[in-house]
N, C-alpha and C. Protein backbone atom coordinates (compact mmCIF):
# COMPACT_ATOMS: atom_id res chain seq x y z
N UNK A 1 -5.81 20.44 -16.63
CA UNK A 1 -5.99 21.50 -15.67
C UNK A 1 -5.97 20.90 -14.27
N UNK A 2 -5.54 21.66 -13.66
CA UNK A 2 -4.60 20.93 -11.76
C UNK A 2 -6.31 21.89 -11.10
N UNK A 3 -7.22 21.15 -10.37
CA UNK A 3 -8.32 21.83 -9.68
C UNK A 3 -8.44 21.02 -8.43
N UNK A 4 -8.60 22.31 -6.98
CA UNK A 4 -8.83 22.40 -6.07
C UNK A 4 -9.90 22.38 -5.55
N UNK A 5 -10.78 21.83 -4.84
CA UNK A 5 -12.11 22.02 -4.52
C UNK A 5 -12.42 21.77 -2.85
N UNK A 6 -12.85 22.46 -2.41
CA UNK A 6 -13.56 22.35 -0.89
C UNK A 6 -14.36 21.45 -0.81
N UNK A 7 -14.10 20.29 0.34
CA UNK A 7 -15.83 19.35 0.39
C UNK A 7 -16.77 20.22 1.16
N UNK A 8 -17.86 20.03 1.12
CA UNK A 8 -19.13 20.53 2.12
C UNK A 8 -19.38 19.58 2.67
N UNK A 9 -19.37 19.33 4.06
CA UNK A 9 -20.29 18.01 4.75
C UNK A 9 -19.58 16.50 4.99
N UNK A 10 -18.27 17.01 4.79
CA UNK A 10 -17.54 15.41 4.72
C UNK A 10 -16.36 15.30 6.25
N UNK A 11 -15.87 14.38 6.32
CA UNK A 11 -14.62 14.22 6.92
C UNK A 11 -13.67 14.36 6.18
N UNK A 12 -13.51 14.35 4.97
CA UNK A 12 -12.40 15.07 4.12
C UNK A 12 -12.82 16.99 3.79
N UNK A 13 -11.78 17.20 3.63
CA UNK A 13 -11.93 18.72 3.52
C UNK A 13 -11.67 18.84 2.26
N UNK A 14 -10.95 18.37 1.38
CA UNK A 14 -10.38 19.17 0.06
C UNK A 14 -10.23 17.71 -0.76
N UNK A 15 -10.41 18.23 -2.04
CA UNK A 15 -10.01 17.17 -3.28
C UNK A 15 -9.61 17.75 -4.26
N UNK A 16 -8.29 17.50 -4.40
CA UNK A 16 -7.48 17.72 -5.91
C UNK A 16 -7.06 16.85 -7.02
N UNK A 17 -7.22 17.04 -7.94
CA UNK A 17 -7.72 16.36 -9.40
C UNK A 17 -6.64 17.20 -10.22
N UNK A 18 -6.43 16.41 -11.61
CA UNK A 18 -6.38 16.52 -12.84
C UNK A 18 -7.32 16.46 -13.50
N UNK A 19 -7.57 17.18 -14.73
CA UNK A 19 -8.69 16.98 -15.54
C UNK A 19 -8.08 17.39 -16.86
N UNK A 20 -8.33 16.42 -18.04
CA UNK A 20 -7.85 16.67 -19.54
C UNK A 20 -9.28 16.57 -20.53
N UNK A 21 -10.10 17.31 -20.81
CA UNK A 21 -11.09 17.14 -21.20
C UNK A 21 -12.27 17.36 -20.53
N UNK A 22 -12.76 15.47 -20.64
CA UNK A 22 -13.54 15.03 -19.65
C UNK A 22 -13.28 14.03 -18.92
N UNK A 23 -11.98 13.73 -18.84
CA UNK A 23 -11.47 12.81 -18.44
C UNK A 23 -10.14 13.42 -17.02
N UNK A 24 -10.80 12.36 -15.84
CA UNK A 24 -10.06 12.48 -14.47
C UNK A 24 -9.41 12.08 -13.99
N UNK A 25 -7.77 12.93 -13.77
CA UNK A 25 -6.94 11.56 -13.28
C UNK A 25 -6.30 12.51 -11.95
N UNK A 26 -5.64 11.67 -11.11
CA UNK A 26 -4.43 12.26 -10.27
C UNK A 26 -5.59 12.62 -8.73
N UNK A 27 -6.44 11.86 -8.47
CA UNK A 27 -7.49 12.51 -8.21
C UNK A 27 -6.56 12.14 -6.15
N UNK A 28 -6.74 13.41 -5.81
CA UNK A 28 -6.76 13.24 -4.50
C UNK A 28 -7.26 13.44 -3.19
N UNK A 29 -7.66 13.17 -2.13
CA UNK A 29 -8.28 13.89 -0.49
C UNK A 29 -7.47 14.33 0.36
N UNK A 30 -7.89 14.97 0.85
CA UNK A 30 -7.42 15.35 2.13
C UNK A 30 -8.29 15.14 3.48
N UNK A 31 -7.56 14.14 4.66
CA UNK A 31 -9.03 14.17 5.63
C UNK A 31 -9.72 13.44 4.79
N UNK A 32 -10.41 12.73 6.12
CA UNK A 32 -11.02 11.54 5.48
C UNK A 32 -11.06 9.76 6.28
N UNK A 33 -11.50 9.11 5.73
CA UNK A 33 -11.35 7.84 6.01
C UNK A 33 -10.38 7.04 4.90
N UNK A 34 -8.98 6.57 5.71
CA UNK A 34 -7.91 6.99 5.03
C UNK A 34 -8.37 5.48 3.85
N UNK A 35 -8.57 4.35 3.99
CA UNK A 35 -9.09 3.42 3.21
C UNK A 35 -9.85 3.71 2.25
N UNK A 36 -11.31 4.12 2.00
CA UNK A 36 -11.76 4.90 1.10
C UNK A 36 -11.00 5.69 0.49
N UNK A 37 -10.78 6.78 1.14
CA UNK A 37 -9.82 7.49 0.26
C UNK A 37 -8.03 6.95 -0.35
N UNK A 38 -8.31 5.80 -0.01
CA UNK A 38 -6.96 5.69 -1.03
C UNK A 38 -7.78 5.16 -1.95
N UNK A 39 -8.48 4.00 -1.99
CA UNK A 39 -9.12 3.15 -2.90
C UNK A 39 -10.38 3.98 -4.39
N UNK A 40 -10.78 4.92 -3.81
CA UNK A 40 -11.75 6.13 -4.90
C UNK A 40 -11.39 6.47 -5.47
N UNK A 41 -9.51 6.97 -5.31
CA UNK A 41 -8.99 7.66 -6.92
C UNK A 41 -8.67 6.51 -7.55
N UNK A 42 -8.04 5.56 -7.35
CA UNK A 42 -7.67 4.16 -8.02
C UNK A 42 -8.81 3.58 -8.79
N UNK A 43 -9.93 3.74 -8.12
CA UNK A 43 -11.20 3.59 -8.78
C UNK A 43 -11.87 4.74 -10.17
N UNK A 44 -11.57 5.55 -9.63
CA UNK A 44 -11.68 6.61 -10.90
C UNK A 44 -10.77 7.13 -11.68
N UNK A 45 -9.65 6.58 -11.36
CA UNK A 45 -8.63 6.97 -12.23
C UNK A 45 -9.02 6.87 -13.84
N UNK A 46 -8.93 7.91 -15.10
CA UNK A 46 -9.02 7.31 -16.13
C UNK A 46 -10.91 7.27 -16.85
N UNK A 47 -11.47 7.93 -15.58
CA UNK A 47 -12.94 7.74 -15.76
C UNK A 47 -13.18 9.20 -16.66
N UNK A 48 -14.23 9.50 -17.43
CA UNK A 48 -14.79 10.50 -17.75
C UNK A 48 -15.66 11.56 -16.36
N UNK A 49 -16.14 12.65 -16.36
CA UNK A 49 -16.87 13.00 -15.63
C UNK A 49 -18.16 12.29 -15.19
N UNK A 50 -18.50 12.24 -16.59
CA UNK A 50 -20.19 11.66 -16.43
C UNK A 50 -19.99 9.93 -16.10
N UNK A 51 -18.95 9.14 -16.54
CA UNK A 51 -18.41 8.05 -15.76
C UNK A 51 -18.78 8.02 -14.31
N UNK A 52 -18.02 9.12 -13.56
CA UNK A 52 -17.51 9.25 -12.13
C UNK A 52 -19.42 9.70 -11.70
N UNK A 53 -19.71 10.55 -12.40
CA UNK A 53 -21.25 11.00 -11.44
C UNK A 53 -21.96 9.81 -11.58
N UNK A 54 -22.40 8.63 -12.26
CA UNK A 54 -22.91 7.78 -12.98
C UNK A 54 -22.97 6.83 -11.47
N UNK A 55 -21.35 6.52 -11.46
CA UNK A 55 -21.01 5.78 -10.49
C UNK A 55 -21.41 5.96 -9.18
N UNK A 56 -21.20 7.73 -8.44
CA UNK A 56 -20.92 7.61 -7.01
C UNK A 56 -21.69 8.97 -7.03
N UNK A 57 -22.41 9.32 -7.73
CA UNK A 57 -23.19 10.88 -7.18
C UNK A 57 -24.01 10.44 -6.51
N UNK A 58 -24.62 11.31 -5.34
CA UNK A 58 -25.63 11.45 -4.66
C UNK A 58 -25.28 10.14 -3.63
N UNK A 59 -24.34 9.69 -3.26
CA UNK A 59 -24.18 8.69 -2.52
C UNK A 59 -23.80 8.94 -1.05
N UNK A 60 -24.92 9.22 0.43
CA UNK A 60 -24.85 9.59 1.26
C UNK A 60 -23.93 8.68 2.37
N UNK A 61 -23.38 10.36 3.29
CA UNK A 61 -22.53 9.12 4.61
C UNK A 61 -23.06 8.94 5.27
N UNK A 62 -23.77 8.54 6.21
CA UNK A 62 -23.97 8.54 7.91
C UNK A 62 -24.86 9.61 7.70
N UNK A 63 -26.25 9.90 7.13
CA UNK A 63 -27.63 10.42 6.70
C UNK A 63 -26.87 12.27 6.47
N UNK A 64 -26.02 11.99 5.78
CA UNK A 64 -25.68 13.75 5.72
C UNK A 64 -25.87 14.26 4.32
N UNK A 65 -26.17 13.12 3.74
CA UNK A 65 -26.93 13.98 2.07
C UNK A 65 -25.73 14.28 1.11
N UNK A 66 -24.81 13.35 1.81
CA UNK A 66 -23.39 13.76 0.90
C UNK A 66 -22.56 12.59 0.76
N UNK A 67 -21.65 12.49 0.58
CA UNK A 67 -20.03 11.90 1.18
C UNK A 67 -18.96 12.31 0.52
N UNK A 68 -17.74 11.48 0.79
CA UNK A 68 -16.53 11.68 -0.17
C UNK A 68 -16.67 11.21 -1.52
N UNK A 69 -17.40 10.56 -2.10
CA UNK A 69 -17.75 10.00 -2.99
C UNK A 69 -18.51 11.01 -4.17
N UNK A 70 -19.59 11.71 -3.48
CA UNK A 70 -20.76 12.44 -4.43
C UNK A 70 -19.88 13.44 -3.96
N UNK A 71 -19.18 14.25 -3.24
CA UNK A 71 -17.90 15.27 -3.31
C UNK A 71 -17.31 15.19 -4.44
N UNK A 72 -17.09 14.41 -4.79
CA UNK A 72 -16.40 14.04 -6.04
C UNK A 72 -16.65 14.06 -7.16
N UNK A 73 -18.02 13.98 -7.46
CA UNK A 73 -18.61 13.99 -8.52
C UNK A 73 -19.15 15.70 -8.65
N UNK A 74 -19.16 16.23 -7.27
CA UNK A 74 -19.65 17.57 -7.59
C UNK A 74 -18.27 18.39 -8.10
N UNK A 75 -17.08 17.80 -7.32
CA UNK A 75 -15.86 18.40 -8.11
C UNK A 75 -15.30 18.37 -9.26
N UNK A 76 -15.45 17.27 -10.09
CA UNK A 76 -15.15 16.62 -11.39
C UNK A 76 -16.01 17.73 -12.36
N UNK A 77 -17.24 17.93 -11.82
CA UNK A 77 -18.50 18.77 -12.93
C UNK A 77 -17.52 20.01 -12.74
N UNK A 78 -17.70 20.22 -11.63
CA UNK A 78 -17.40 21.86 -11.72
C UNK A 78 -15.80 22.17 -12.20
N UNK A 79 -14.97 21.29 -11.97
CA UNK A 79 -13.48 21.50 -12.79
C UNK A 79 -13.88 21.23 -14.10
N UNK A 80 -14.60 20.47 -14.72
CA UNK A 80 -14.85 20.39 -16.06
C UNK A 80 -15.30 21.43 -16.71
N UNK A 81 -16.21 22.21 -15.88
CA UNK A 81 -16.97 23.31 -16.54
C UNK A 81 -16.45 23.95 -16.93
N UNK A 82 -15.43 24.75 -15.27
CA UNK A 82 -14.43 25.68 -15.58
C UNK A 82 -13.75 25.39 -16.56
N UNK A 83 -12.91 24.04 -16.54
CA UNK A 83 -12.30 23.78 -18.20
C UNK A 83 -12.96 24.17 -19.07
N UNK A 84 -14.29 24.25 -19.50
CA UNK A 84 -14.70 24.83 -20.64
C UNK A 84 -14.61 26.34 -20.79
N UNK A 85 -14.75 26.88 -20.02
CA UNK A 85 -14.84 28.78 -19.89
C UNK A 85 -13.25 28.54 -20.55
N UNK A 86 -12.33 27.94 -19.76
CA UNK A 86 -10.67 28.47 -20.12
C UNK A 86 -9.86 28.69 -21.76
């Protein structure tokens, strides 16, 4: 399943993913810090969900209670979920 997601609170705005299961690939940003964001999907490529939250949830930027990182992990859950309703 191809999922779209809005960041809240980031310098990236959007992250689009693949998801087959529980497993995340194709993962991309938009906006952003272009280094990080090349290097995070390369890093999660191939990961499970609970992999990816394990790794980088709750991991704040510059004291904002977020980043591109735990964005990510909130997007992975919630495309997974929806995968389950489908």
């Amino acid at each position: 399943m191809h999922y779209t997601y809005q960041t809240r609170g980031t310098c990236s705005t959007k992250i689009v993913l693949d998801i087959e299961g529980d497993v995340v690939h194709n993962v991309a940003f938009t906006g952003g810090c272009n280094g990080n964001l090349q290097a995070i999907p390369k890093l999660v490529e191939g990961l499970t969900v609970e992999q990816i939250e394990q790794k980088v949830k709750g991991i704040s930027c510059n004291g904002r209670g977020t980043s591109c990182a735990d964005q990510l992990a909130k997007a992975c859950r919630e495309a997974y979920e929806l995968s389950l309703k489908q």
